[in-house]
N, C-alpha and C. Protein backbone atom coordinates (compact mmCIF):
# COMPACT_ATOMS: atom_id res chain seq x y z
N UNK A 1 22.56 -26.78 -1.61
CA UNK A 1 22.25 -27.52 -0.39
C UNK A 1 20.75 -27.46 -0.14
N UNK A 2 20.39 -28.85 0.13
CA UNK A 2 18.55 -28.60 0.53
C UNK A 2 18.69 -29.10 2.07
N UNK A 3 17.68 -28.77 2.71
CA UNK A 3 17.57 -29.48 3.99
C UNK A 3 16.02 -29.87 4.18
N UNK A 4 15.65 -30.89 4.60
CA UNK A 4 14.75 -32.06 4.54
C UNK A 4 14.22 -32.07 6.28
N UNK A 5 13.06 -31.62 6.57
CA UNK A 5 12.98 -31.83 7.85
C UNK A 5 12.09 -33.36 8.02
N UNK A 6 12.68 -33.66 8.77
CA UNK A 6 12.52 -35.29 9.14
C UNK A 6 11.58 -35.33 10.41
N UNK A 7 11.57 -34.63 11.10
CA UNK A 7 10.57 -34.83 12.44
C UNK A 7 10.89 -33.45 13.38
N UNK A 8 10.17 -32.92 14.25
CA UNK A 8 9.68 -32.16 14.92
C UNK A 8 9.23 -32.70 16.35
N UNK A 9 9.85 -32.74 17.40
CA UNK A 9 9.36 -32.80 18.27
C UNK A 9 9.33 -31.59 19.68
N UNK A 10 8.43 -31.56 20.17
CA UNK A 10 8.47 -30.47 21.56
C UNK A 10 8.86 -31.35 22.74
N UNK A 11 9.42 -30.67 23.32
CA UNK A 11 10.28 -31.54 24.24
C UNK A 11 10.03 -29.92 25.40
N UNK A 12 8.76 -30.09 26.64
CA UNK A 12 8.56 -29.08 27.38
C UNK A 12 9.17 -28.91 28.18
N UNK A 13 9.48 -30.26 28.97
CA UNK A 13 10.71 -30.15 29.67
C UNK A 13 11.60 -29.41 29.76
N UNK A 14 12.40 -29.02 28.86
CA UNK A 14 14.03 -28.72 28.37
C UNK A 14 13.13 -27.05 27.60
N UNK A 15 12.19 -26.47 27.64
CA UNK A 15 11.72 -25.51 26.93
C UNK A 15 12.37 -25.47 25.50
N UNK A 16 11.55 -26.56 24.83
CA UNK A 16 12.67 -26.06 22.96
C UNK A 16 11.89 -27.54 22.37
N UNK A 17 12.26 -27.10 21.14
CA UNK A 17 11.78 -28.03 20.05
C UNK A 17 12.63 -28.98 19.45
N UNK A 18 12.80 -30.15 19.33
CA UNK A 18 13.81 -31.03 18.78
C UNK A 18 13.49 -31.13 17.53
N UNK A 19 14.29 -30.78 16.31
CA UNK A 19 14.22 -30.82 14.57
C UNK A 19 15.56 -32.00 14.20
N UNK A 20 14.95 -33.31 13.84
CA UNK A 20 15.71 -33.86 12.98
C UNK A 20 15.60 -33.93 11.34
N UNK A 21 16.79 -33.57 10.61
CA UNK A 21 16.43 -33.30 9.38
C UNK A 21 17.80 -33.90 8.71
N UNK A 22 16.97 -34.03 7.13
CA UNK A 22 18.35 -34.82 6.48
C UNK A 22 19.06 -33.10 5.77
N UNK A 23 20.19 -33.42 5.44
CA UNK A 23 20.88 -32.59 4.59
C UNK A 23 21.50 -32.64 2.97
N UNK A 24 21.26 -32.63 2.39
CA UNK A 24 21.47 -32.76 0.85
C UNK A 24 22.55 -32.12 0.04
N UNK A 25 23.56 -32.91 -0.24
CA UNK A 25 24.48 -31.84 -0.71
C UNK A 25 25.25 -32.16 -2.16
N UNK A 26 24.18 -32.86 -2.99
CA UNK A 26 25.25 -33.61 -4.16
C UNK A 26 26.38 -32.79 -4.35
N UNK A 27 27.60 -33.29 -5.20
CA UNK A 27 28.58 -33.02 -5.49
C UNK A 27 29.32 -31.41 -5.01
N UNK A 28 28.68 -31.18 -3.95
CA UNK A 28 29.46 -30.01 -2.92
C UNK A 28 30.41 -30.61 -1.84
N UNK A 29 31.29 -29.83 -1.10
CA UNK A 29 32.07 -29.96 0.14
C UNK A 29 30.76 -30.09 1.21
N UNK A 30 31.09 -31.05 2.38
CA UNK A 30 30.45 -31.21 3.19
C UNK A 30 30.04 -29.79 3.44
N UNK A 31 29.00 -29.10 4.01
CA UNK A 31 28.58 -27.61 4.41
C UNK A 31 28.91 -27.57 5.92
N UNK A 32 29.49 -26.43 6.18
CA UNK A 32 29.72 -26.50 7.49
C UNK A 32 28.54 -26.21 8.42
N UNK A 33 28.10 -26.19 9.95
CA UNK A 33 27.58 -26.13 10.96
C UNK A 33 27.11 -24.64 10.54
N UNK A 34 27.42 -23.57 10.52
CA UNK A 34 27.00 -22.31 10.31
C UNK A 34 26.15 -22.17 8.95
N UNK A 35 26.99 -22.62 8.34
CA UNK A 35 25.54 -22.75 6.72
C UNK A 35 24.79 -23.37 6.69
N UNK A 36 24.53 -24.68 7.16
CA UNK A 36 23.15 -25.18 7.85
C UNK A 36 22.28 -24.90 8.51
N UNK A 37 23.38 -24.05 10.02
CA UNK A 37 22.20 -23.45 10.24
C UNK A 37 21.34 -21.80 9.87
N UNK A 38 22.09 -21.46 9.01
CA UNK A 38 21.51 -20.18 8.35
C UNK A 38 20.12 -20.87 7.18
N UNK A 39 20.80 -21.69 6.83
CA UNK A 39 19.69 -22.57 5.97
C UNK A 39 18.37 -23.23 6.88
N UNK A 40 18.57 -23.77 7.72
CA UNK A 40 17.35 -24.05 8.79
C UNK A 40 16.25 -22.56 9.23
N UNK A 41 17.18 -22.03 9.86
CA UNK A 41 16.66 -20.60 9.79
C UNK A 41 16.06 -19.81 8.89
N UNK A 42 16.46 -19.92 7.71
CA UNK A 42 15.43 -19.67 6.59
C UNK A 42 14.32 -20.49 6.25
N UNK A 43 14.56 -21.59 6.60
CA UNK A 43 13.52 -22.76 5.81
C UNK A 43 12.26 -22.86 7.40
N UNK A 44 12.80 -22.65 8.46
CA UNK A 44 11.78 -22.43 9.56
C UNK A 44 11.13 -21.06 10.15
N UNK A 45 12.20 -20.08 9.47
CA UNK A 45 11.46 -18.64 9.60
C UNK A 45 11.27 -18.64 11.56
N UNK A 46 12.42 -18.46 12.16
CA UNK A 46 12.93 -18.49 13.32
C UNK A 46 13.67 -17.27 13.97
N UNK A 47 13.93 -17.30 15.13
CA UNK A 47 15.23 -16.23 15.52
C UNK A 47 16.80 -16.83 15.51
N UNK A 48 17.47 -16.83 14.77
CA UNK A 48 18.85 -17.01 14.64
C UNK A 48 19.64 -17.04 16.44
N UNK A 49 19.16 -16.66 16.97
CA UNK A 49 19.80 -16.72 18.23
C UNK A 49 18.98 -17.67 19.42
N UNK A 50 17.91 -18.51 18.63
CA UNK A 50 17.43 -19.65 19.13
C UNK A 50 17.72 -21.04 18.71
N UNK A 51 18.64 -20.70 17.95
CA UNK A 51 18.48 -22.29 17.23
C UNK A 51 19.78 -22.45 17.05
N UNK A 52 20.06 -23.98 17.59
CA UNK A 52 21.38 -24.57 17.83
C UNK A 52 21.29 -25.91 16.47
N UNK A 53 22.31 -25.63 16.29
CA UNK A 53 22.85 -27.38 15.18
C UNK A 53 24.02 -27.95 16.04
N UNK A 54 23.10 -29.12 16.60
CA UNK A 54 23.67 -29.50 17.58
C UNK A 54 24.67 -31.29 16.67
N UNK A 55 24.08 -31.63 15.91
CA UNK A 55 24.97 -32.62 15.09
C UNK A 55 24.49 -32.57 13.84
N UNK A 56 25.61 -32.80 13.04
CA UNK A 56 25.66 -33.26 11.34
C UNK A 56 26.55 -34.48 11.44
N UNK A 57 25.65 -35.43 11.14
CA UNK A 57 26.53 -36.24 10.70
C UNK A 57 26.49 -36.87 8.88
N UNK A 58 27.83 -36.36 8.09
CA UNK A 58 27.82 -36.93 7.06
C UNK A 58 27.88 -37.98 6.57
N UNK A 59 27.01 -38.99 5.17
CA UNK A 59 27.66 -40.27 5.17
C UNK A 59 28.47 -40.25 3.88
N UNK A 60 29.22 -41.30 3.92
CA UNK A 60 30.12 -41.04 3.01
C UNK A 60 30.28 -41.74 1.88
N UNK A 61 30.71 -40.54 0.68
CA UNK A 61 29.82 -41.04 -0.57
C UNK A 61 28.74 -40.62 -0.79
N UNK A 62 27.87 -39.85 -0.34
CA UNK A 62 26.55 -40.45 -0.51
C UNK A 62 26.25 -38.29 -1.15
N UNK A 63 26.75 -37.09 -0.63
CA UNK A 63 26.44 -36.85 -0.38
C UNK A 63 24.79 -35.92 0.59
N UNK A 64 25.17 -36.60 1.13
CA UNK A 64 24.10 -36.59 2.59
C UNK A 64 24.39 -36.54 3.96
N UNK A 65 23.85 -35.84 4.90
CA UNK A 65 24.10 -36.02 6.01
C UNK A 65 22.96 -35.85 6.70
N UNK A 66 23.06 -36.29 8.11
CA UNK A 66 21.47 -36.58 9.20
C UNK A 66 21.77 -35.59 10.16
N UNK A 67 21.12 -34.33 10.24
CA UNK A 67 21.22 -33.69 11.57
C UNK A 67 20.33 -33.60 12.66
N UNK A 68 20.67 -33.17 13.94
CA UNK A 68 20.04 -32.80 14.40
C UNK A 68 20.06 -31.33 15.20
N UNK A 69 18.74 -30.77 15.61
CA UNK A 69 19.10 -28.53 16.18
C UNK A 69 18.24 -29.32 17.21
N UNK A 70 18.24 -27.83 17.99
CA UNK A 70 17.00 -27.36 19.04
C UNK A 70 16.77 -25.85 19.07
N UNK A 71 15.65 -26.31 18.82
CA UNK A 71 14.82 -24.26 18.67
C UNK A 71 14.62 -23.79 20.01
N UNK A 72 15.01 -23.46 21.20
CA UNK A 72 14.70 -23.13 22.24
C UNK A 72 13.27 -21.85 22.34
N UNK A 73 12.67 -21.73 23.49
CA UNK A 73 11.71 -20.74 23.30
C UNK A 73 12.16 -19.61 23.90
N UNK A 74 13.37 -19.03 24.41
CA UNK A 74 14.09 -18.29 25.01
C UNK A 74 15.53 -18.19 25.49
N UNK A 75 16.05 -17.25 25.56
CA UNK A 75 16.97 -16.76 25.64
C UNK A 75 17.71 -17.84 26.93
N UNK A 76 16.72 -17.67 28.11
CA UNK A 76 17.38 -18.15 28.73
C UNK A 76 17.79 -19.59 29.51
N UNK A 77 16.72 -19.68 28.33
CA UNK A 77 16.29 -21.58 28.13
C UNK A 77 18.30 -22.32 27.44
N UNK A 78 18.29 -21.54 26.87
CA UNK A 78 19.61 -21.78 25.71
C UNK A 78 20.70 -21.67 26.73
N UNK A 79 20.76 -20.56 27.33
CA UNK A 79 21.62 -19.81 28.02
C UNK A 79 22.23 -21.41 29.49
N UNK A 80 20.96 -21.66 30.22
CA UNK A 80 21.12 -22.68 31.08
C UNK A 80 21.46 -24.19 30.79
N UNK A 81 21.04 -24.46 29.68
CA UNK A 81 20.49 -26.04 29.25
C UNK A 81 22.03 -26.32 28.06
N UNK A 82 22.39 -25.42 27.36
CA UNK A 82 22.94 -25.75 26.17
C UNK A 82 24.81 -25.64 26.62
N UNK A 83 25.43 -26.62 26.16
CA UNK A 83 26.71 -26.76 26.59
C UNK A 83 27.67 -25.65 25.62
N UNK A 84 28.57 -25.39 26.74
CA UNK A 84 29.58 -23.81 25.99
C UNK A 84 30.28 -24.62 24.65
N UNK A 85 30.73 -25.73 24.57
CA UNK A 85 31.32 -25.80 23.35
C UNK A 85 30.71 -26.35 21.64
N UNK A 86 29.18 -26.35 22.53
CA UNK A 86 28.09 -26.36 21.05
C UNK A 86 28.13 -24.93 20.79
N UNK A 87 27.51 -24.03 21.95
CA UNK A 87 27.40 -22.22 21.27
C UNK A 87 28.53 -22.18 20.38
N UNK A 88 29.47 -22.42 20.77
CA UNK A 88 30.47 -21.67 19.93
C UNK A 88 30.65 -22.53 18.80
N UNK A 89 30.39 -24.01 18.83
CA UNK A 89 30.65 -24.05 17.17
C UNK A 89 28.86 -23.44 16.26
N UNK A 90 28.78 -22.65 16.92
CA UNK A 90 27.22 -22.67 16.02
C UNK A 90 27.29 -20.99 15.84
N UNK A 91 28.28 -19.97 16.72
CA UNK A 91 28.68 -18.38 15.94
C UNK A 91 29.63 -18.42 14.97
N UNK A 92 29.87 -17.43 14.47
CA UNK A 92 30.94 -17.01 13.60
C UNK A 92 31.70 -16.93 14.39
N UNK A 93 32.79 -17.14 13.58
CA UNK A 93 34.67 -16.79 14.58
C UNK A 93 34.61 -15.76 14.64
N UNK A 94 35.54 -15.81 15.65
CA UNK A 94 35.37 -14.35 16.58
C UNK A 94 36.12 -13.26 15.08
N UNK A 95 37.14 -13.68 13.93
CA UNK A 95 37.88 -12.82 13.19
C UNK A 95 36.52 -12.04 12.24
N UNK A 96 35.65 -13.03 11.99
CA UNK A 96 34.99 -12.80 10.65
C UNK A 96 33.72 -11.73 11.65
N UNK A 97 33.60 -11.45 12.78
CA UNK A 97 32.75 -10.86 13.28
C UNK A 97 33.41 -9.58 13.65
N UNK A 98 34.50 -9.77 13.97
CA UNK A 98 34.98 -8.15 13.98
C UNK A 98 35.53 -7.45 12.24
N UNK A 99 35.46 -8.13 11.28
CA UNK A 99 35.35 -8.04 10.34
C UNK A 99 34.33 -7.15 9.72
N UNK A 100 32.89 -7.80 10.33
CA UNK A 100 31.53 -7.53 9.62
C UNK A 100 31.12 -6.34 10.80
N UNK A 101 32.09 -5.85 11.62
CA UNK A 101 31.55 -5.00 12.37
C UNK A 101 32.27 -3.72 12.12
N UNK A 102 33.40 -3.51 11.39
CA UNK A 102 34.22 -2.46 10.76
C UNK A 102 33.59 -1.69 9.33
């Protein structure tokens, strides 16, 4: 999987950075929301608990898909602004975390 950053914008308003980027995935399974964004996170050298993948959209056939995150600049920027059922598709399930905590 490669990921392609497409644009960068600051958006001060909303405290956070808007990243649209393509996603690359020849002949793999679509990648899910969590491996993207572990992959963004590496490729932007970030805090993992700032940065939301807020859409993937795949096209089909092609493999490729267009996403878009937001890098917030704080905790509690994320905390106010960001809707409860994005956080949660963007942690690990709750099984695989009490897993990695045993």
């Amino acid at each position: 999987m490669e990921i392609n950053i497409n644009k960068k914008a600051e958006n001060p308003l909303l405290d956070r950075t808007e990243i649209y980027f393509d996603c690359l995935y020849q002949g793999e399974a679509t990648p899910k929301v969590l491996d993207v964004k572990n992959k963004l996170i590496a490729t932007l050298d970030v805090d993992k608990n700032l940065l939301v993948v807020n859409k993937l959209n795949p096209n089909f056939g092609e493999g490729k898909a267009k996403g878009y995150a937001k890098l917030y600049n704080s905790d509690k920027s994320l905390a106010e602004i960001e809707r409860k059922h994005i956080l949660e598709k963007n942690q690990k399930p709750q099984e695989e975390a009490k897993e990695d905590s045993e």
